[in-house]
ModelCIF file with pLDDT and N, C-alpha, C, O atoms, coordinates in Angstrom:
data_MODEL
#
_entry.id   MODEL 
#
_entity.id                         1 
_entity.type                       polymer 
_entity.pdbx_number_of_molecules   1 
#
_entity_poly.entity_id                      1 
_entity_poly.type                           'polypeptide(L)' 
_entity_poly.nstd_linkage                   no 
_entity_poly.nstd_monomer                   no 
_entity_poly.pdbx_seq_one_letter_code       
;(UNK)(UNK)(UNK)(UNK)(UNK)(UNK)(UNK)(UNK)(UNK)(UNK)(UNK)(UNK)(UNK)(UNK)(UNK)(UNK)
(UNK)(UNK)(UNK)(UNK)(UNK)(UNK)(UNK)(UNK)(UNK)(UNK)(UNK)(UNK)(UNK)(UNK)(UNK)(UNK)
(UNK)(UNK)(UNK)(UNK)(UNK)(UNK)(UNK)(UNK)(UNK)
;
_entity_poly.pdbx_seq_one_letter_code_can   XXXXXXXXXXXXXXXXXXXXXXXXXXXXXXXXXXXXXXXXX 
_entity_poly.pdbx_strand_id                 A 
#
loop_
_entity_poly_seq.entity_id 
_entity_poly_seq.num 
_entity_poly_seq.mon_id 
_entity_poly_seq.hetero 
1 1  UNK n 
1 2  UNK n 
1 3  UNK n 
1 4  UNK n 
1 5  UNK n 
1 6  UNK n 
1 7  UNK n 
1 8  UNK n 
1 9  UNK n 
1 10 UNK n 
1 11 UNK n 
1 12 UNK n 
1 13 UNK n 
1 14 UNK n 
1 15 UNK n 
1 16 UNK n 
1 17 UNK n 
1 18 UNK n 
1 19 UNK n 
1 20 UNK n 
1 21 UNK n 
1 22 UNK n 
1 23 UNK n 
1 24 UNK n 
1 25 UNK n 
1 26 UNK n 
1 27 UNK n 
1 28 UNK n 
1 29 UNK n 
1 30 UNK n 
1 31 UNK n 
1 32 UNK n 
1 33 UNK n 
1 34 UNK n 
1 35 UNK n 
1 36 UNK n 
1 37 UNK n 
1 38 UNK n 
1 39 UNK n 
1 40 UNK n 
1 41 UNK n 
#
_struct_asym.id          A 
_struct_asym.entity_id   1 
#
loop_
_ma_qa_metric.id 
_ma_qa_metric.mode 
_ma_qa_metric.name 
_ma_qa_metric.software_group_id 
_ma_qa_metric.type 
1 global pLDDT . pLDDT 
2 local  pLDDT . pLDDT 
#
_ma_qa_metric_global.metric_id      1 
_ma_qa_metric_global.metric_value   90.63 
_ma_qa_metric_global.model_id       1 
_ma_qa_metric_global.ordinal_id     1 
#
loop_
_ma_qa_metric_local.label_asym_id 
_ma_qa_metric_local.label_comp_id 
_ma_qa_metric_local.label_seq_id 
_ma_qa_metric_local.metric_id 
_ma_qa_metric_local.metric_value 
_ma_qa_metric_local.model_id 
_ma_qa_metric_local.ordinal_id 
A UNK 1  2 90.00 1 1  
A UNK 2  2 89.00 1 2  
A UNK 3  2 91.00 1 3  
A UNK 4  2 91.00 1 4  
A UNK 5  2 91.00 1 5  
A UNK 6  2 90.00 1 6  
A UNK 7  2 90.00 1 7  
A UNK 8  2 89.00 1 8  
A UNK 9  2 87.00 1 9  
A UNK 10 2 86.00 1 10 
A UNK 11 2 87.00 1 11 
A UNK 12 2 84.00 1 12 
A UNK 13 2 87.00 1 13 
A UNK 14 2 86.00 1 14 
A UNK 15 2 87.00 1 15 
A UNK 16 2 88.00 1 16 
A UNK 17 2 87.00 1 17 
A UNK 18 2 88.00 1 18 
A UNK 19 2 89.00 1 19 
A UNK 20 2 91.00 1 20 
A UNK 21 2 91.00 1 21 
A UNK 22 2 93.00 1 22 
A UNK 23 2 94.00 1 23 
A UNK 24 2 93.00 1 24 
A UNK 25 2 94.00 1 25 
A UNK 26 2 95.00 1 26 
A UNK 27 2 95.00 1 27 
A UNK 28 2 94.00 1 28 
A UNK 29 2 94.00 1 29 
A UNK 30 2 95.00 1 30 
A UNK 31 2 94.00 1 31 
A UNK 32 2 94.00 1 32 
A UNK 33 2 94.00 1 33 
A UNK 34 2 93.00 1 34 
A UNK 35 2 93.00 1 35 
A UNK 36 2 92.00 1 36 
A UNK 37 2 92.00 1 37 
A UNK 38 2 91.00 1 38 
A UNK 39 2 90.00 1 39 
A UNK 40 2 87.00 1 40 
A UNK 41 2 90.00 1 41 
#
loop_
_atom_site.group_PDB 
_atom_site.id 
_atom_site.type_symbol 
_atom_site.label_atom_id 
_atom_site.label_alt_id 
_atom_site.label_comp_id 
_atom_site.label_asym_id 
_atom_site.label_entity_id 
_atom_site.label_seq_id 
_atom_site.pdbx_PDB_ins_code 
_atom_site.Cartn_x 
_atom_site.Cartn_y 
_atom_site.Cartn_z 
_atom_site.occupancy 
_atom_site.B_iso_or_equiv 
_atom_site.pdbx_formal_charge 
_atom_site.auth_seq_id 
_atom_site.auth_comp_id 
_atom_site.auth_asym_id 
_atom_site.auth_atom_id 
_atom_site.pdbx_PDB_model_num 
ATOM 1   N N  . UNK A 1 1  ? -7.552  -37.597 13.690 1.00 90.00 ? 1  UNK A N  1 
ATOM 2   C CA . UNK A 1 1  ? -7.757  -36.600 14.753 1.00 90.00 ? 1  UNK A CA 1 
ATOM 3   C C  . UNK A 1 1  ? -9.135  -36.748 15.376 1.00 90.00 ? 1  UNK A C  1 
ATOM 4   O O  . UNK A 1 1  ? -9.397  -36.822 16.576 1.00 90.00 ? 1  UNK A O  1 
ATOM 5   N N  . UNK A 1 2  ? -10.042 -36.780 14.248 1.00 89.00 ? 2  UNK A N  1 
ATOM 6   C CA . UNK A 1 2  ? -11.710 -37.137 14.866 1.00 89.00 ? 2  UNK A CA 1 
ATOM 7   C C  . UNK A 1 2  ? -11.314 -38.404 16.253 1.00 89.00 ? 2  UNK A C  1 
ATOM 8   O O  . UNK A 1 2  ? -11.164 -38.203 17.458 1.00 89.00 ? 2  UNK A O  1 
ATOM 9   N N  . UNK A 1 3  ? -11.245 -39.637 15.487 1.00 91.00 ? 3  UNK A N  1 
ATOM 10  C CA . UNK A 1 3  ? -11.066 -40.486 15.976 1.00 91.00 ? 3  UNK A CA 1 
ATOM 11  C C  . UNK A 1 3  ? -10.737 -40.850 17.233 1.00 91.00 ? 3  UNK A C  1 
ATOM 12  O O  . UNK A 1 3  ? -11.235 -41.657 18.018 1.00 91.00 ? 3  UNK A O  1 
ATOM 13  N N  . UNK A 1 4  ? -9.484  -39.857 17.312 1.00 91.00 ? 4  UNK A N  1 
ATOM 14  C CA . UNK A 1 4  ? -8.495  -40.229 18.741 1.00 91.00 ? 4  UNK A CA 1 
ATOM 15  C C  . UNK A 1 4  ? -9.205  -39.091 19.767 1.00 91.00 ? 4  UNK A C  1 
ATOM 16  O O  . UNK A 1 4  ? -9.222  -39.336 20.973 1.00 91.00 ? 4  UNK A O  1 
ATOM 17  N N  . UNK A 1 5  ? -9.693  -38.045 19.334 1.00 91.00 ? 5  UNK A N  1 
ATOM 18  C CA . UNK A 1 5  ? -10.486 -37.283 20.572 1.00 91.00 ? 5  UNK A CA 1 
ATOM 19  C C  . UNK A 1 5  ? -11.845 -37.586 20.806 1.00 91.00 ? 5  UNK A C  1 
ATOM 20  O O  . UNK A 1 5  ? -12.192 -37.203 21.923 1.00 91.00 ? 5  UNK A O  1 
ATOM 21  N N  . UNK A 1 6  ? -12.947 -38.264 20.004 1.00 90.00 ? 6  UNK A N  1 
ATOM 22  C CA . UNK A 1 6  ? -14.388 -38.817 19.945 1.00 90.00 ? 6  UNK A CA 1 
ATOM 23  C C  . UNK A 1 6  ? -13.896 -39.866 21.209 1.00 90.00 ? 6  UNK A C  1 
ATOM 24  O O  . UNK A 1 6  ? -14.510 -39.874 22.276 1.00 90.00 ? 6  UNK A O  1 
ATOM 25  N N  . UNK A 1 7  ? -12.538 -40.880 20.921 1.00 90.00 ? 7  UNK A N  1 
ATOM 26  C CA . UNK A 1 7  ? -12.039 -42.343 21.889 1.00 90.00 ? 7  UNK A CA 1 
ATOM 27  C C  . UNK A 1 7  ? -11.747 -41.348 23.385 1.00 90.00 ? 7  UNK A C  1 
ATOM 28  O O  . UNK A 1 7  ? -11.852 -41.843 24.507 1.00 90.00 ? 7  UNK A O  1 
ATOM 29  N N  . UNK A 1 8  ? -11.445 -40.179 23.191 1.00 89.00 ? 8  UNK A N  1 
ATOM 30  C CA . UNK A 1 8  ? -11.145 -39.810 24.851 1.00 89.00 ? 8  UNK A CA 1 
ATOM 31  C C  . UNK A 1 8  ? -12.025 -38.958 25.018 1.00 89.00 ? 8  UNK A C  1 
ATOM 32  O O  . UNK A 1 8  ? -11.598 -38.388 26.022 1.00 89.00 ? 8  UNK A O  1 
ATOM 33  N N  . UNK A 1 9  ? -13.083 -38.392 24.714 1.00 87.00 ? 9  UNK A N  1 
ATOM 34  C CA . UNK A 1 9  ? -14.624 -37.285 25.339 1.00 87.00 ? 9  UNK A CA 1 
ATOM 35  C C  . UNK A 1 9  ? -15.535 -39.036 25.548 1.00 87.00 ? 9  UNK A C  1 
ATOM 36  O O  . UNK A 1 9  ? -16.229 -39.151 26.558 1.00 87.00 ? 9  UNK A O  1 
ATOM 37  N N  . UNK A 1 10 ? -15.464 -40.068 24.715 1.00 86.00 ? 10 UNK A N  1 
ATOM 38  C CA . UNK A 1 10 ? -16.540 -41.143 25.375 1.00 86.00 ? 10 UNK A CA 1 
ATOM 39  C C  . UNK A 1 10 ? -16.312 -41.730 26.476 1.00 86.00 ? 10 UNK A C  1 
ATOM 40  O O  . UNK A 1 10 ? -17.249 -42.032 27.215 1.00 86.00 ? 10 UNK A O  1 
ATOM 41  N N  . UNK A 1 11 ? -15.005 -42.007 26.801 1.00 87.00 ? 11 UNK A N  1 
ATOM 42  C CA . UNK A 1 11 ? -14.048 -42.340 27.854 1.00 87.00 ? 11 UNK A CA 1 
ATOM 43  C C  . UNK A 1 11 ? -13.845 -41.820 28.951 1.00 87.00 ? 11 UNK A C  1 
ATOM 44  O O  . UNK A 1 11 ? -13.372 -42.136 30.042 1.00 87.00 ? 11 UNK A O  1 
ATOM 45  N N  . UNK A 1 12 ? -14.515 -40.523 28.217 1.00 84.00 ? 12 UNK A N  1 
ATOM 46  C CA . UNK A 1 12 ? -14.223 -39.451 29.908 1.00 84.00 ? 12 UNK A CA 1 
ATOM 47  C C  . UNK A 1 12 ? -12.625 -39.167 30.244 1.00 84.00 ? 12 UNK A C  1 
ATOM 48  O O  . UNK A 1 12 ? -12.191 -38.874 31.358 1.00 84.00 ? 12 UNK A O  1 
ATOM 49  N N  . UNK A 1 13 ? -11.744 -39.340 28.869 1.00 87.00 ? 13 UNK A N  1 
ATOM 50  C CA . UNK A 1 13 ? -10.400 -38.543 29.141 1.00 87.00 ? 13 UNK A CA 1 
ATOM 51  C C  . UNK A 1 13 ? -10.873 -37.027 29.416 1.00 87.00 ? 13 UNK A C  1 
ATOM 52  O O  . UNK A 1 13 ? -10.573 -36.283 30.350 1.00 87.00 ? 13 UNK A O  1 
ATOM 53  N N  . UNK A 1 14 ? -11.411 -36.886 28.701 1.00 86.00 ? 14 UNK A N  1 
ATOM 54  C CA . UNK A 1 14 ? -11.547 -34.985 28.250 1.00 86.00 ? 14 UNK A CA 1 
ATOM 55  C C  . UNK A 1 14 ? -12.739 -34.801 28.852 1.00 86.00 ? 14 UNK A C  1 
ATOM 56  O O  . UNK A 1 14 ? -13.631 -35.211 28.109 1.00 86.00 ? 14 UNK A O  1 
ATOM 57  N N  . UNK A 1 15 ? -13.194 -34.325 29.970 1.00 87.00 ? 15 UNK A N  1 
ATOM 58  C CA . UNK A 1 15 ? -13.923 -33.434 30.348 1.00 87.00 ? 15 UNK A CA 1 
ATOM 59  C C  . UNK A 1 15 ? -14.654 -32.843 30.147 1.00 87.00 ? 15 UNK A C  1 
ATOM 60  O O  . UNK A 1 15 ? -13.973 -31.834 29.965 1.00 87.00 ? 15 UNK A O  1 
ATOM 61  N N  . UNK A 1 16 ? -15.996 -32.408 29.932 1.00 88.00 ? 16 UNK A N  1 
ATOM 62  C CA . UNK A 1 16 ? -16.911 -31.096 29.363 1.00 88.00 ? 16 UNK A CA 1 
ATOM 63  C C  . UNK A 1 16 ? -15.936 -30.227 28.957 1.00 88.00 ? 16 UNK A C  1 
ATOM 64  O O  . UNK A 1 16 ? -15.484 -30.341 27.818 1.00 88.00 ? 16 UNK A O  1 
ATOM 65  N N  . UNK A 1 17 ? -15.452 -29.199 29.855 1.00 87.00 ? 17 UNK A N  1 
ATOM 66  C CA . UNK A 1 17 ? -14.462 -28.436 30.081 1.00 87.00 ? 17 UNK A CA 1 
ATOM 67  C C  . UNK A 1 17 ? -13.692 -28.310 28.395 1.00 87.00 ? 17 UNK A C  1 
ATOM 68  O O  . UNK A 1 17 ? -13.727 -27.383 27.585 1.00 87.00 ? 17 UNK A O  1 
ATOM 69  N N  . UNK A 1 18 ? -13.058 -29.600 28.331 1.00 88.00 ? 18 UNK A N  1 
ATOM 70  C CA . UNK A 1 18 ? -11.999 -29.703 26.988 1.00 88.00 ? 18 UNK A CA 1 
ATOM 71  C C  . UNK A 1 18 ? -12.755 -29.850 25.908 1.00 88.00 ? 18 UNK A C  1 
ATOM 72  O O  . UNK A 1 18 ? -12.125 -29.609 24.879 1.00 88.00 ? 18 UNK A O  1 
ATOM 73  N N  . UNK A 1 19 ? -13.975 -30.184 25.726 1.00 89.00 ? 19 UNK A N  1 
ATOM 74  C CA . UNK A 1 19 ? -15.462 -30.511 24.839 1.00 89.00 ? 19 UNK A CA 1 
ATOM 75  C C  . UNK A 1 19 ? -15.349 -29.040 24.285 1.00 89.00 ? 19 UNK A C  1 
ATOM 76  O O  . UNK A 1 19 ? -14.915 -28.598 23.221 1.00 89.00 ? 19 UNK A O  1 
ATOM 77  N N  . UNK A 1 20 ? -15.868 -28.481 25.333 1.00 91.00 ? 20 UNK A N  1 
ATOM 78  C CA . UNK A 1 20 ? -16.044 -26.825 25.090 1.00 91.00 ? 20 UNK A CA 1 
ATOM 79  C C  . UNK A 1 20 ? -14.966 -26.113 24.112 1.00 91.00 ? 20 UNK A C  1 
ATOM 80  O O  . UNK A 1 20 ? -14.995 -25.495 23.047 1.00 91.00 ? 20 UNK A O  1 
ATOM 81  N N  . UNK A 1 21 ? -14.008 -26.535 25.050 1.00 91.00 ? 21 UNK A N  1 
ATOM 82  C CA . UNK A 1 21 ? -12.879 -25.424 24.128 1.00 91.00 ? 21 UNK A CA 1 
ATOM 83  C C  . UNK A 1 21 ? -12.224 -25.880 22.971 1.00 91.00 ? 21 UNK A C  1 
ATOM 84  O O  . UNK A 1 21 ? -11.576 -25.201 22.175 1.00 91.00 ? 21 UNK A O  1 
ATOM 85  N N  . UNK A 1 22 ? -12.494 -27.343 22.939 1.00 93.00 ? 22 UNK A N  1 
ATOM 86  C CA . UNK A 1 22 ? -12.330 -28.042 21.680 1.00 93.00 ? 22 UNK A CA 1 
ATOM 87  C C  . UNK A 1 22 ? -13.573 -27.122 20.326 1.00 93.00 ? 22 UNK A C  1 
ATOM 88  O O  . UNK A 1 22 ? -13.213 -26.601 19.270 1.00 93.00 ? 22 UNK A O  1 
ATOM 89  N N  . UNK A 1 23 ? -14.962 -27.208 20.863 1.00 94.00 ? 23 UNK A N  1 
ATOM 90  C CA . UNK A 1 23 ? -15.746 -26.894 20.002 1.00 94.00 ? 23 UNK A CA 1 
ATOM 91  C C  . UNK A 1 23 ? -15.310 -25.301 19.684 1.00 94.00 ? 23 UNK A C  1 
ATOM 92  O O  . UNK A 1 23 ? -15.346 -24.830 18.547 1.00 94.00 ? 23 UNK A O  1 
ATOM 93  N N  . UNK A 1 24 ? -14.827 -24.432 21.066 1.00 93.00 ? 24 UNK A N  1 
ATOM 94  C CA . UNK A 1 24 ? -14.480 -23.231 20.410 1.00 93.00 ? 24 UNK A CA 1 
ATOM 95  C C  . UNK A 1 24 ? -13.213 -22.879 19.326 1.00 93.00 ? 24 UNK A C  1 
ATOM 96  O O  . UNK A 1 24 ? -13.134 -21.908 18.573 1.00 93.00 ? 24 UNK A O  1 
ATOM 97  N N  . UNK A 1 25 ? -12.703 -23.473 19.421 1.00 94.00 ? 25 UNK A N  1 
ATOM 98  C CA . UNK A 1 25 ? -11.656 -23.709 18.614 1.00 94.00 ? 25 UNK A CA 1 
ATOM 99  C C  . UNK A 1 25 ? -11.948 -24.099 17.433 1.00 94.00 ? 25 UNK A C  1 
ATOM 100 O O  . UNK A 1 25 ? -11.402 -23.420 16.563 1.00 94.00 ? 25 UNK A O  1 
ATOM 101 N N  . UNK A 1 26 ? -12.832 -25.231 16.932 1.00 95.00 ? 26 UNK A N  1 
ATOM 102 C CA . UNK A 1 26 ? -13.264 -24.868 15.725 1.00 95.00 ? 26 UNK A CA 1 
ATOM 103 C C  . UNK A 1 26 ? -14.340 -24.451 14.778 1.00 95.00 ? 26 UNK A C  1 
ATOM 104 O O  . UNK A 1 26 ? -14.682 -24.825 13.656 1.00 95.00 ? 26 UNK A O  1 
ATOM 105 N N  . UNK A 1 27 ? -14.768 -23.516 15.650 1.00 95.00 ? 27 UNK A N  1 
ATOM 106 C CA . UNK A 1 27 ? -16.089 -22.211 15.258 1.00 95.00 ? 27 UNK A CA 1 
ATOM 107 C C  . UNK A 1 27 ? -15.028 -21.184 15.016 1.00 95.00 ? 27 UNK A C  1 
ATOM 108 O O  . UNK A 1 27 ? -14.974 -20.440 14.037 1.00 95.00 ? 27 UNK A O  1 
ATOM 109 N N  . UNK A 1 28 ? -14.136 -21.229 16.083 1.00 94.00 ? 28 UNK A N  1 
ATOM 110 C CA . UNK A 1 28 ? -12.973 -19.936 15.342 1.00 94.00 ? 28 UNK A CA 1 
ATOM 111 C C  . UNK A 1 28 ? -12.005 -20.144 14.280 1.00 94.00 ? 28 UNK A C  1 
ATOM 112 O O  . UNK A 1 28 ? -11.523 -19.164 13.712 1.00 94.00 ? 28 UNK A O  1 
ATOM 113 N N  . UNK A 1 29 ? -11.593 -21.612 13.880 1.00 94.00 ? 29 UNK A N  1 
ATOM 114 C CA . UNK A 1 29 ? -11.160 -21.572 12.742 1.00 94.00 ? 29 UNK A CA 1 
ATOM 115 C C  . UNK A 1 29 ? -12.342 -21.460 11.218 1.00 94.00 ? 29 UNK A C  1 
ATOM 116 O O  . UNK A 1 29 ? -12.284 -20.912 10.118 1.00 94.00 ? 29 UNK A O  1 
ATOM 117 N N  . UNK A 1 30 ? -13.240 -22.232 11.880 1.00 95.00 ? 30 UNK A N  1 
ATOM 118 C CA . UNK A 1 30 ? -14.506 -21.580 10.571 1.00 95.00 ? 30 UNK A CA 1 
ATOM 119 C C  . UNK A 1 30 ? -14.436 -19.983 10.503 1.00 95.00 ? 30 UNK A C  1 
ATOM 120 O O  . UNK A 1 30 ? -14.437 -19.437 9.400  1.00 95.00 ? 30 UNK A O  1 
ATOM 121 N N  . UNK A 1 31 ? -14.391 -19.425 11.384 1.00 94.00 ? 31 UNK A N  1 
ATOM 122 C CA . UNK A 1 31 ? -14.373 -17.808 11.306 1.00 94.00 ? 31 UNK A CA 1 
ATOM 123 C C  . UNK A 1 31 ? -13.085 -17.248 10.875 1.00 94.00 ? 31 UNK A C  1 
ATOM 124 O O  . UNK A 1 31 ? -13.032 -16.250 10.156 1.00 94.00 ? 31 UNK A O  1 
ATOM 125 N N  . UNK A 1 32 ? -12.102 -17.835 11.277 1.00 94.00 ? 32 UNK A N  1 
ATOM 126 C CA . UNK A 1 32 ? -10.536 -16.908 10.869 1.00 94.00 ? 32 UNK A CA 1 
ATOM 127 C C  . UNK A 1 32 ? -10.556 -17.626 9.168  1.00 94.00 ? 32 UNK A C  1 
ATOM 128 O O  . UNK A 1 32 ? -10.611 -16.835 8.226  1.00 94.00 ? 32 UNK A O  1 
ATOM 129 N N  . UNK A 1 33 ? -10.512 -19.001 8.918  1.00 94.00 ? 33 UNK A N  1 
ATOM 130 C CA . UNK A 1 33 ? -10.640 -19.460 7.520  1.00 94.00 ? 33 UNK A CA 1 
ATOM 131 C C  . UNK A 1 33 ? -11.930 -18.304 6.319  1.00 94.00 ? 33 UNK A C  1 
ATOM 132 O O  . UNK A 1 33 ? -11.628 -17.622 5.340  1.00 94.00 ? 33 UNK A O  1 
ATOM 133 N N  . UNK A 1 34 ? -12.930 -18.464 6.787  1.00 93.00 ? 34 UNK A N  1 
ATOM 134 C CA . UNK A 1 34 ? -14.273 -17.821 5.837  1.00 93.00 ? 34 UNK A CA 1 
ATOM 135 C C  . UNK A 1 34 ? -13.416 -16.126 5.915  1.00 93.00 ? 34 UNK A C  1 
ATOM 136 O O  . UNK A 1 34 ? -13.408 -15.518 4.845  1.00 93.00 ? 34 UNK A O  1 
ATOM 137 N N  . UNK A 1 35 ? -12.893 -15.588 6.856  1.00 93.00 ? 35 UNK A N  1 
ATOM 138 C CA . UNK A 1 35 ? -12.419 -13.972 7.056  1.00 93.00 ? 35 UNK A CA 1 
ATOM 139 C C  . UNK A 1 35 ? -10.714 -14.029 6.139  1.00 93.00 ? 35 UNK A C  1 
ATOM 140 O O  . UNK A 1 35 ? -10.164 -13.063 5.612  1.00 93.00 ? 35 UNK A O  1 
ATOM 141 N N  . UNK A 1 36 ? -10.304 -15.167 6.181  1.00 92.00 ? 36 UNK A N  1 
ATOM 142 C CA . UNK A 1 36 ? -8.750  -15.396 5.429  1.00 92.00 ? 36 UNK A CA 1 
ATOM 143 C C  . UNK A 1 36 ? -9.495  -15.454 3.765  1.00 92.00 ? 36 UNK A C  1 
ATOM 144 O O  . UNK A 1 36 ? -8.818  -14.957 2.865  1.00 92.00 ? 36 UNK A O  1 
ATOM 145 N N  . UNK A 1 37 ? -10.755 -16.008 3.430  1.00 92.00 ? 37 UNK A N  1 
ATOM 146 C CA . UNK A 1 37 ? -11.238 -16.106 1.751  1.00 92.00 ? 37 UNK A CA 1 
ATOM 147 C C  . UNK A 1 37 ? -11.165 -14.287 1.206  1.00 92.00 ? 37 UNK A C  1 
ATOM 148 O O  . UNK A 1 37 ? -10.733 -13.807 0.158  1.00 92.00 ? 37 UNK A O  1 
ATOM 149 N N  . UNK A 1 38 ? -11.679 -13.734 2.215  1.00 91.00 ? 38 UNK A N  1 
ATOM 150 C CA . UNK A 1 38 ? -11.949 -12.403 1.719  1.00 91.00 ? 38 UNK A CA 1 
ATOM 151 C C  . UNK A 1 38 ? -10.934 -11.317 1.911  1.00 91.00 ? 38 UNK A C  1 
ATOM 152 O O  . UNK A 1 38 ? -10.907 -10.297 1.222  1.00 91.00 ? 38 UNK A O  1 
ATOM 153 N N  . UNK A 1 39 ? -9.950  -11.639 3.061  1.00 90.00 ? 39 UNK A N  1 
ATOM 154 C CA . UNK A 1 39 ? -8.992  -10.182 3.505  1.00 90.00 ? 39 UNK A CA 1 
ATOM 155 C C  . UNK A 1 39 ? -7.694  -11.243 2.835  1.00 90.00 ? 39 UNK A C  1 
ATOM 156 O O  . UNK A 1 39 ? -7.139  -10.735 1.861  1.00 90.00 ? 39 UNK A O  1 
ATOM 157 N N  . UNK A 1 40 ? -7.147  -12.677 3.260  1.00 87.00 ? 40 UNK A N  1 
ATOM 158 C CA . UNK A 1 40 ? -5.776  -12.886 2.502  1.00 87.00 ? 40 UNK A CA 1 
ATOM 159 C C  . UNK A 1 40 ? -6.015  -13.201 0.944  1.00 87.00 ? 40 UNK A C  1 
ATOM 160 O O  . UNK A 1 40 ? -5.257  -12.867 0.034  1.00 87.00 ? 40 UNK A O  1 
ATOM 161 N N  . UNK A 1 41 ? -7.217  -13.907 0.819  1.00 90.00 ? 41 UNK A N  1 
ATOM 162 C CA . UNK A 1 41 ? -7.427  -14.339 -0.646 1.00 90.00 ? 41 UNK A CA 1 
ATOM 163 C C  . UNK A 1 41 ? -7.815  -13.138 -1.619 1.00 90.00 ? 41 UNK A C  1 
ATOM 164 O O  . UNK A 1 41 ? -8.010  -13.351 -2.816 1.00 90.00 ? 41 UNK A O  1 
#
């Protein structure tokens, strides 16, 4: 997964734009995962 999206943000498949919401996406799974240790676990 690294791999194949690092080959399309150097390439200029993906956009700033998709950079972004790529990175938000996983600051919010760090947050829903660390909040799933304490409320599902």
């Amino acid at each position: 997964i690294y791999s194949v999206i690092q080959f399309l943000l150097y390439n200029g498949i993906l956009n700033p734009f998709y950079e972004n919401t790529l990175i938000t996406i996983l600051i919010n799974i760090m947050l829903a995962v660390s909040l799933h240790l304490v409320i599902g676990i």
